[in-house]
N, C-alpha and C. Protein backbone atom coordinates (compact mmCIF):
# COMPACT_ATOMS: atom_id res chain seq x y z
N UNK A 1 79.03 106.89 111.20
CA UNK A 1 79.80 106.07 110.31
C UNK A 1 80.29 106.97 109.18
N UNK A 2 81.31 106.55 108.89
CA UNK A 2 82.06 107.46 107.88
C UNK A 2 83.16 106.30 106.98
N UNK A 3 83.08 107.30 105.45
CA UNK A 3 83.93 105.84 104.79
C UNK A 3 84.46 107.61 103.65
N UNK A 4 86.05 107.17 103.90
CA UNK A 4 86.36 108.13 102.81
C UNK A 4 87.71 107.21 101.41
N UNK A 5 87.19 107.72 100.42
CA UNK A 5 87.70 107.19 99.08
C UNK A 5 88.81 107.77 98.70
N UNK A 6 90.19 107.07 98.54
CA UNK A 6 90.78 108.00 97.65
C UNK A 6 91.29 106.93 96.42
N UNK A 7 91.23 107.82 94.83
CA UNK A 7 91.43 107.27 94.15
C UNK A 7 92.58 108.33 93.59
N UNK A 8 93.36 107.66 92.61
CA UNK A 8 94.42 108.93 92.23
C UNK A 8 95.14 107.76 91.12
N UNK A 9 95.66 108.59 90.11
CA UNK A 9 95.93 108.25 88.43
C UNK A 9 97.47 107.94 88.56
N UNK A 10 98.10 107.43 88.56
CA UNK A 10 99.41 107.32 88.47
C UNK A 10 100.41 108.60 88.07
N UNK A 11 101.28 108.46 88.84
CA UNK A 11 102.66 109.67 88.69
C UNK A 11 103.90 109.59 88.64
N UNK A 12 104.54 110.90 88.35
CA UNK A 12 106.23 110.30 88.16
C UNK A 12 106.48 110.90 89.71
N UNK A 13 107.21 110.21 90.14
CA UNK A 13 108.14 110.96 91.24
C UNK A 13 109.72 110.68 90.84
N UNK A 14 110.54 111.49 91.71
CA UNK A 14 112.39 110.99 91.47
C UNK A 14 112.68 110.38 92.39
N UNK A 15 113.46 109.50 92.36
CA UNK A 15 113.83 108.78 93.11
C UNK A 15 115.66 108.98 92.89
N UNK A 16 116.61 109.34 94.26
CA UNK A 16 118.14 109.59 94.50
C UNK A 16 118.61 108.50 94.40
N UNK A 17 119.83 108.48 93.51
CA UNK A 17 120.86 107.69 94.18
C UNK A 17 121.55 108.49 95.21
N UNK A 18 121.90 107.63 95.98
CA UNK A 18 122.86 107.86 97.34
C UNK A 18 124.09 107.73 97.34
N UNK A 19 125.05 107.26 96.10
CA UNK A 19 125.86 106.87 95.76
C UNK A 19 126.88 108.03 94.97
N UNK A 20 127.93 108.34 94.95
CA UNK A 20 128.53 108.98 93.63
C UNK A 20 128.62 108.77 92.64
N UNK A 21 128.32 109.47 91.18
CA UNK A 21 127.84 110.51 91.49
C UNK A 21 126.33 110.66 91.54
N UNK A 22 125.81 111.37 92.25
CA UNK A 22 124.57 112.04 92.89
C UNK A 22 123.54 112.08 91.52
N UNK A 23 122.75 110.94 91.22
CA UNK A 23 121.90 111.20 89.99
C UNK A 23 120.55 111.26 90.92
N UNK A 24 119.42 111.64 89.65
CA UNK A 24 117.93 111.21 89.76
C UNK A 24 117.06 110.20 89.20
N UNK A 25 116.49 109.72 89.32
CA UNK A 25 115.95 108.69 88.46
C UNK A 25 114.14 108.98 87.80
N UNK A 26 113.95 109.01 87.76
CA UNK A 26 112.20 109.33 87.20
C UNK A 26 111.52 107.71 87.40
N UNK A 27 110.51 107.66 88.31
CA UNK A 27 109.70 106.63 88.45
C UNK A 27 108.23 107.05 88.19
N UNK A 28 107.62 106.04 87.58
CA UNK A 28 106.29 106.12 87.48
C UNK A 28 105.49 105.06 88.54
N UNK A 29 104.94 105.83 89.78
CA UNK A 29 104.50 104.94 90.71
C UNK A 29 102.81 104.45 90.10
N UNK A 30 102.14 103.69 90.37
CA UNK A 30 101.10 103.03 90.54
C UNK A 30 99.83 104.23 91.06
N UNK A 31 99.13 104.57 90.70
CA UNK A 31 98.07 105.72 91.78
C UNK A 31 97.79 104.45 92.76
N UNK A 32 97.24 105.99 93.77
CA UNK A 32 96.59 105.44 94.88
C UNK A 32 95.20 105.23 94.53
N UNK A 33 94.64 103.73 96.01
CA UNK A 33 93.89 103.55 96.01
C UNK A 33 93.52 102.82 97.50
N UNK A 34 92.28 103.77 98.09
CA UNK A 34 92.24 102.98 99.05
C UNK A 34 91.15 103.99 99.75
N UNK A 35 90.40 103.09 101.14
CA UNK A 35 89.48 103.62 102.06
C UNK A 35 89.56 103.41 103.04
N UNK A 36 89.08 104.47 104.11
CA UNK A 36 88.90 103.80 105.62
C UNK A 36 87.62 104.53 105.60
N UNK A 37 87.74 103.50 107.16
CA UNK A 37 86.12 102.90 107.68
C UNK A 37 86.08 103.38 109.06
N UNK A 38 85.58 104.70 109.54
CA UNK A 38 85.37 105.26 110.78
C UNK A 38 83.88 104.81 111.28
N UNK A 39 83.31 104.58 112.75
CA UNK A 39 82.31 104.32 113.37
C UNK A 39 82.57 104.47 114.06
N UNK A 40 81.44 105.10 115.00
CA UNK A 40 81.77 105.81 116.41
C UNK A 40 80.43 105.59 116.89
N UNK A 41 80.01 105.29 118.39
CA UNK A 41 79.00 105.72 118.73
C UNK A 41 79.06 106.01 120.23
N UNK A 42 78.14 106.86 120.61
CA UNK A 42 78.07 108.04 122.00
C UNK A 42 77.24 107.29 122.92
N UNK A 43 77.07 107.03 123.79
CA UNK A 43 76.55 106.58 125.07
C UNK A 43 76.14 107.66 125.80
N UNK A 44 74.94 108.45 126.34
CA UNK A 44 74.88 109.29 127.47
C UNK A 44 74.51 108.64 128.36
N UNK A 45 74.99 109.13 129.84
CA UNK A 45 75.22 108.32 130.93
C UNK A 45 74.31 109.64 131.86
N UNK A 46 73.59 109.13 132.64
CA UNK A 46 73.02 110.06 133.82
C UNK A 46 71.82 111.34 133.08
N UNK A 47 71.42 110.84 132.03
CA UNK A 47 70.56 111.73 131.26
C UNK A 47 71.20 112.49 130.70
N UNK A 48 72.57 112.48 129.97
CA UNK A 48 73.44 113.35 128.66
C UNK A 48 74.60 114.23 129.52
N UNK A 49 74.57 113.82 131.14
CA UNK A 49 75.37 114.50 131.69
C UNK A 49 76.89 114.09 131.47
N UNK A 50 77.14 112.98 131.20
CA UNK A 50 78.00 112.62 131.30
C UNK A 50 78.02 111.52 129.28
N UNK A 51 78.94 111.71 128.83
CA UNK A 51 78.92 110.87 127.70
C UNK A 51 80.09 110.05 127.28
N UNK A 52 80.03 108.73 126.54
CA UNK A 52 80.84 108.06 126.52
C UNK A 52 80.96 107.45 125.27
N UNK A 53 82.01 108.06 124.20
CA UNK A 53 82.08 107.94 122.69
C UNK A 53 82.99 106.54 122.82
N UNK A 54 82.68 105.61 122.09
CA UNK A 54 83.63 104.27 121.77
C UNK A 54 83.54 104.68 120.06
N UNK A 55 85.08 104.18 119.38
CA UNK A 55 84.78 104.42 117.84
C UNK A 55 86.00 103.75 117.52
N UNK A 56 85.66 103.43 116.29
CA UNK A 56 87.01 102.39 115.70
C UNK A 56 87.14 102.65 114.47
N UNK A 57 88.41 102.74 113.78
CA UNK A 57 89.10 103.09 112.57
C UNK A 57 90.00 101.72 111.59
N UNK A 58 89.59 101.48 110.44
CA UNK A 58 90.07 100.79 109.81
C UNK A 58 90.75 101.60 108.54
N UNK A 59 91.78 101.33 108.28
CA UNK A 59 92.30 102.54 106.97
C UNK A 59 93.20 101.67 106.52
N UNK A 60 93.24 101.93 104.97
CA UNK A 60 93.28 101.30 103.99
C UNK A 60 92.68 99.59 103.71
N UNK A 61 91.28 100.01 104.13
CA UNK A 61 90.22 98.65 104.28
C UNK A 61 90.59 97.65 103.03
N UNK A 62 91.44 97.62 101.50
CA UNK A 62 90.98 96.80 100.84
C UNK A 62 92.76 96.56 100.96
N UNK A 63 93.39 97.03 101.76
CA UNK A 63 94.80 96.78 101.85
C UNK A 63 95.71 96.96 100.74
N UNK A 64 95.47 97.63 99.78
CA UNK A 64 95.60 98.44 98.73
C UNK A 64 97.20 98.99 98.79
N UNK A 65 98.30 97.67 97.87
CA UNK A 65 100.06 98.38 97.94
C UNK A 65 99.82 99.86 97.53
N UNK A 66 100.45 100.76 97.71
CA UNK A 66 100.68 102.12 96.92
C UNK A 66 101.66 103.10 97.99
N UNK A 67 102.17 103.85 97.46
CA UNK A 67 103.49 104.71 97.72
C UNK A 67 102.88 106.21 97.69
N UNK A 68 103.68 107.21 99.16
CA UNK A 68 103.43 107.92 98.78
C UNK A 68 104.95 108.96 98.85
N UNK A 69 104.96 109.75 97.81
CA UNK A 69 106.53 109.93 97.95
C UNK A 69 107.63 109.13 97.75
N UNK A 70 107.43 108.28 97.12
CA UNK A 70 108.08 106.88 97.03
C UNK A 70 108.00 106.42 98.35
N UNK A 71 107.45 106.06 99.28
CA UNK A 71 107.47 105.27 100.19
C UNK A 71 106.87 104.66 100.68
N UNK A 72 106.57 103.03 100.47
CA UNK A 72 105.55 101.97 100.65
C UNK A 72 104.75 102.70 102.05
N UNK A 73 103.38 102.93 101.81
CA UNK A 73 102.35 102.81 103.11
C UNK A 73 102.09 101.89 103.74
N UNK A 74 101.67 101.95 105.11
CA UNK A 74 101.19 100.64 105.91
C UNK A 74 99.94 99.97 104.82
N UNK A 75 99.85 98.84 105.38
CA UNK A 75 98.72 97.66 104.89
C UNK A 75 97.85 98.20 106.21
N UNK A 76 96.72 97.07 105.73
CA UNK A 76 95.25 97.67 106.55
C UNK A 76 95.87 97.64 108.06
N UNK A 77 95.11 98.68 108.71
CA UNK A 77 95.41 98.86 110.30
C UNK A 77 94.36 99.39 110.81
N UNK A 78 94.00 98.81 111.82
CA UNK A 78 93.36 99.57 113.01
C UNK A 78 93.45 100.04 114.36
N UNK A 79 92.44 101.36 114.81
CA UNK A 79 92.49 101.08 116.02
C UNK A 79 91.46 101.46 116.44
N UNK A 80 91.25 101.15 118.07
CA UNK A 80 89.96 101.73 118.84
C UNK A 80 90.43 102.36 119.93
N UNK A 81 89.27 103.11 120.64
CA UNK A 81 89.62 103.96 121.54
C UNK A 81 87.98 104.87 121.93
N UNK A 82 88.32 105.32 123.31
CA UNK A 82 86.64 105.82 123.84
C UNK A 82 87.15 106.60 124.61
N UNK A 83 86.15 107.82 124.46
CA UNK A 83 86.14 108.74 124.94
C UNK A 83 84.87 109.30 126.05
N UNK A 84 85.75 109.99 127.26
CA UNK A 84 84.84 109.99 128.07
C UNK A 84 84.70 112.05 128.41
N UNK A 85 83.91 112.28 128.21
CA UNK A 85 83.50 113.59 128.48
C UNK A 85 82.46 114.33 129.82
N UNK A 86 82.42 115.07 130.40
CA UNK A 86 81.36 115.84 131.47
C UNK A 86 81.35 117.24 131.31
């Protein structure tokens, strides 16, 4: 099991117009904030000959708005997936 934190203070980034003429703008985004939630566990099959990892990922667990680069991040998501090794 694994859980990693990120916390972070608010910043300016620029943000373009696309328009003529070609300015910048100065934004002060919101810091980040947010965690995911890794768990994994291993199965040995045939006395360790063979093993079988299942593990699942949740990231940004408290669904936490924030930008990176100016650009809205996904909301909470997961996935699963297992792994088979010999």
């Amino acid at each position: 099991m694994n859980f990693d934190l990120l916390a972070t203070s608010s910043y300016l980034g620029n943000l373009f117009q696309s328009s003529f003429p070609f300015g910048s703008y100065v934004y002060r985004f919101k810091g980040n904030r947010g965690g995911d939630l890794t768990v994994g566990y291993k199965i040995p099959i045939e006395n360790g000959r063979f093993n079988l990892r299942i593990f699942g990922t949740i990231e940004n667990l408290f669904d936490y708005e924030y930008f990176e680069n100016g650009f809205r991040t996904a909301g909470r998501n997961a996935r699963i997936g297992a792994n088979f090794s010999f």
